[in-house]
C-alpha atoms as a PDB file:
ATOM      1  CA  UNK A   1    -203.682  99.984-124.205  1.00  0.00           C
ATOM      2  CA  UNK A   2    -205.023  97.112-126.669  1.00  0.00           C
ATOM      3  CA  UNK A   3    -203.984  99.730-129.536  1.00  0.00           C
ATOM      4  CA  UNK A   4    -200.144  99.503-128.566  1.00  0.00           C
ATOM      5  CA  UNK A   5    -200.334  95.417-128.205  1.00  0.00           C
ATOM      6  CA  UNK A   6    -200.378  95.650-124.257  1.00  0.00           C
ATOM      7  CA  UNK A   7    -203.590  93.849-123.743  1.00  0.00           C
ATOM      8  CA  UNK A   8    -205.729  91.678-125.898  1.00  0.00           C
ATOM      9  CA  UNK A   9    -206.388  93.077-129.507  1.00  0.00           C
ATOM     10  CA  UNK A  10    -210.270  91.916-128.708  1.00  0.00           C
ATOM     11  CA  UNK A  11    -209.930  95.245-126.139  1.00  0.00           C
ATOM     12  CA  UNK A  12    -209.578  97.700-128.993  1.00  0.00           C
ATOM     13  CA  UNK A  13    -212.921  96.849-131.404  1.00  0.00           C
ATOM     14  CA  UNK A  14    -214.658 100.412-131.840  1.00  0.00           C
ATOM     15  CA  UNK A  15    -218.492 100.127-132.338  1.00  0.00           C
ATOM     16  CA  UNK A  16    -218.909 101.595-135.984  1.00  0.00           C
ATOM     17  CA  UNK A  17    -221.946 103.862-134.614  1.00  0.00           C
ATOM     18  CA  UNK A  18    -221.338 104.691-131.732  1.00  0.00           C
ATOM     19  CA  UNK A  19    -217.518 105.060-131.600  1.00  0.00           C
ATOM     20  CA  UNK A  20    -217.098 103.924-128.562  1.00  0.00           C
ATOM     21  CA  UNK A  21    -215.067 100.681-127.286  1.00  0.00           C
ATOM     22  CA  UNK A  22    -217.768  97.834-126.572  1.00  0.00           C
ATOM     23  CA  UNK A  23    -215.830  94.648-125.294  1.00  0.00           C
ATOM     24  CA  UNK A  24    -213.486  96.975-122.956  1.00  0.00           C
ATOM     25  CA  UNK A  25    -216.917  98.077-121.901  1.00  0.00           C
ATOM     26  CA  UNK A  26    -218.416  95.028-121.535  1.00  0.00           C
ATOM     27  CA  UNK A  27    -215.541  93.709-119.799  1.00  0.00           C
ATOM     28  CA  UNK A  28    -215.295  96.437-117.718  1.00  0.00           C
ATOM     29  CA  UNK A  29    -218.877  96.463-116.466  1.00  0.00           C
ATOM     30  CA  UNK A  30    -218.937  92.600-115.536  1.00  0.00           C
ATOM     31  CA  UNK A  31    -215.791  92.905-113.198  1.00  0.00           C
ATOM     32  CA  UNK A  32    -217.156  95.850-111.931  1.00  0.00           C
ATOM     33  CA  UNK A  33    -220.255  94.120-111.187  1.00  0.00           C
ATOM     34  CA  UNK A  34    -218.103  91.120-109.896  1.00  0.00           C
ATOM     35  CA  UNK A  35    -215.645  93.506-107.410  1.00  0.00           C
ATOM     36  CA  UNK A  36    -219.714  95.104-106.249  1.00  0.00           C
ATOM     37  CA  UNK A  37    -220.720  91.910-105.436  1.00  0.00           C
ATOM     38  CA  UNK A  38    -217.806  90.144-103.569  1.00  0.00           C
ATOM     39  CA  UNK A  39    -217.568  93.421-101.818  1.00  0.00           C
ATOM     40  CA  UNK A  40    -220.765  93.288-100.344  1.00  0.00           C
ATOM     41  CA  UNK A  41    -221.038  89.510 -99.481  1.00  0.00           C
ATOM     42  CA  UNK A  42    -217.715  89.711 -97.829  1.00  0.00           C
ATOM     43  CA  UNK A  43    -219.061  92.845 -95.345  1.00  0.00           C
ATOM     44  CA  UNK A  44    -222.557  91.569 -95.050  1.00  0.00           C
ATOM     45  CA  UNK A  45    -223.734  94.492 -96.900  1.00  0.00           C
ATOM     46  CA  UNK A  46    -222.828  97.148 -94.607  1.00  0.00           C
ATOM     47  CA  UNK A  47    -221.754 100.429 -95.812  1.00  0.00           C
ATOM     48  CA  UNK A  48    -219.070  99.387 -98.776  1.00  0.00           C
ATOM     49  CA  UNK A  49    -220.368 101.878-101.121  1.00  0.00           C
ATOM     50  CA  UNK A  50    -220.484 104.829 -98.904  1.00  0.00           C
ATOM     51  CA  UNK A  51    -216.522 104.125 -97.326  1.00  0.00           C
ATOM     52  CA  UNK A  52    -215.569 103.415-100.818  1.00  0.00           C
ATOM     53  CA  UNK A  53    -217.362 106.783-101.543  1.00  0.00           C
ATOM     54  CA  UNK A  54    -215.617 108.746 -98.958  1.00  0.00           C
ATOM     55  CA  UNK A  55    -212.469 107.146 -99.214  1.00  0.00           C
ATOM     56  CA  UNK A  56    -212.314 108.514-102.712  1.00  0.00           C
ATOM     57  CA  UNK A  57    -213.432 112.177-101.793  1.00  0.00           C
ATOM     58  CA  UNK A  58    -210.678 112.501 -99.408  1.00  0.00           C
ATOM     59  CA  UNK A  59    -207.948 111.274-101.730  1.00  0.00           C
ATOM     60  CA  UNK A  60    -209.176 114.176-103.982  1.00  0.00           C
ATOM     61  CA  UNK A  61    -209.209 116.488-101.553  1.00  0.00           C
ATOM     62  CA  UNK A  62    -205.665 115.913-100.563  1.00  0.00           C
ATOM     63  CA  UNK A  63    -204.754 115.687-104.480  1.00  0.00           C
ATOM     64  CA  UNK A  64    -206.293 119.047-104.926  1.00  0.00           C
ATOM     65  CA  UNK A  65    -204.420 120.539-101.640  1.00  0.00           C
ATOM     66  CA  UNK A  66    -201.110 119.405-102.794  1.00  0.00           C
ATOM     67  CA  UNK A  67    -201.667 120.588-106.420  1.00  0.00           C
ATOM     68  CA  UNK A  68    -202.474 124.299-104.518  1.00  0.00           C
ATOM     69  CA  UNK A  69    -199.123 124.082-102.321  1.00  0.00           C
ATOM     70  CA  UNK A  70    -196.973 122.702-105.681  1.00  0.00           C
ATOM     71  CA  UNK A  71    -198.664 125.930-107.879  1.00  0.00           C
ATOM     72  CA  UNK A  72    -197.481 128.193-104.773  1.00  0.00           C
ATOM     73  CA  UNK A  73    -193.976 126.619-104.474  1.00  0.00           C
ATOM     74  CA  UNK A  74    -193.938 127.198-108.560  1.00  0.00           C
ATOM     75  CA  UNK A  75    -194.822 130.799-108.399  1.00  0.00           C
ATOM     76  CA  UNK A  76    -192.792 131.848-105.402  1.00  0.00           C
ATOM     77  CA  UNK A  77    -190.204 133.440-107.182  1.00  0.00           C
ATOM     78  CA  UNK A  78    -192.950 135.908-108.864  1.00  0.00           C
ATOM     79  CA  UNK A  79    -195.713 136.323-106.100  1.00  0.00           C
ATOM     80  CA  UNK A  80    -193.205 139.020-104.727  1.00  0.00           C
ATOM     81  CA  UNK A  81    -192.901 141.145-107.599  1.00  0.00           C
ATOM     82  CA  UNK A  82    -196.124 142.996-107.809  1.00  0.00           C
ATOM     83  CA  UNK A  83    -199.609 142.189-105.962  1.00  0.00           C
ATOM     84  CA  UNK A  84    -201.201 141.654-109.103  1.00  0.00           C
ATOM     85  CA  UNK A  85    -198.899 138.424-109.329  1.00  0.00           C
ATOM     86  CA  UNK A  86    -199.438 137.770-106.063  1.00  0.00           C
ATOM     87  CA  UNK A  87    -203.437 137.644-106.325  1.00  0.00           C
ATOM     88  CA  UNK A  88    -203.272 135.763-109.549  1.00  0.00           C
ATOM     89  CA  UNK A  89    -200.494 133.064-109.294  1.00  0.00           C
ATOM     90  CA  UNK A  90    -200.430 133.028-105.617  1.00  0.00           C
ATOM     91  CA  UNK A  91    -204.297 133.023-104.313  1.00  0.00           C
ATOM     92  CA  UNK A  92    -206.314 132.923-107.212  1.00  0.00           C
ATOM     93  CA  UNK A  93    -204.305 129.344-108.266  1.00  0.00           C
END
């Protein structure tokens, strides 16, 4: 986003060796650290990592369930025309 102007230019420097963005990375790291900490001191140290953990692992696994139900809604028209459609658009995906 610091290529197209939308945060600070300083967010776009490229390492020459390593390609890779270094203050975005830098910058990144610290408020991570920062979000870790205040997390932690705020719930005494109980269990913030694992919920956050969780929390995350059930978001995917709804994402993933309602990508499977959208592909089936896609495909409906064709998973009627011949079982091989109906094994590859309609179980398979």
């Amino acid at each position: 986003m610091a290529a197209y102007k939308a945060l600070p230019k300083s967010l776009a420097k490229i390492h020459p060796r390593f390609l890779t963005p270094t203050v975005s990375t830098v910058a990144m790291g610290l408020i991570s650290i920062v979000v870790y900490v205040g997390l932690n001191y705020s719930s005494n140290g109980i269990g913030v990592i694992g919920d956050a953990v969780i929390a995350i692992g059930l978001y995917i696994a709804f994402y993933y369930g309602l990508t499977g139900f959208a592909c089936a809604w896609y495909y409906r028209k064709n998973l009627t025309s011949s079982a091989r459609n109906l094994w590859m658009q309609g179980i398979l995906r």
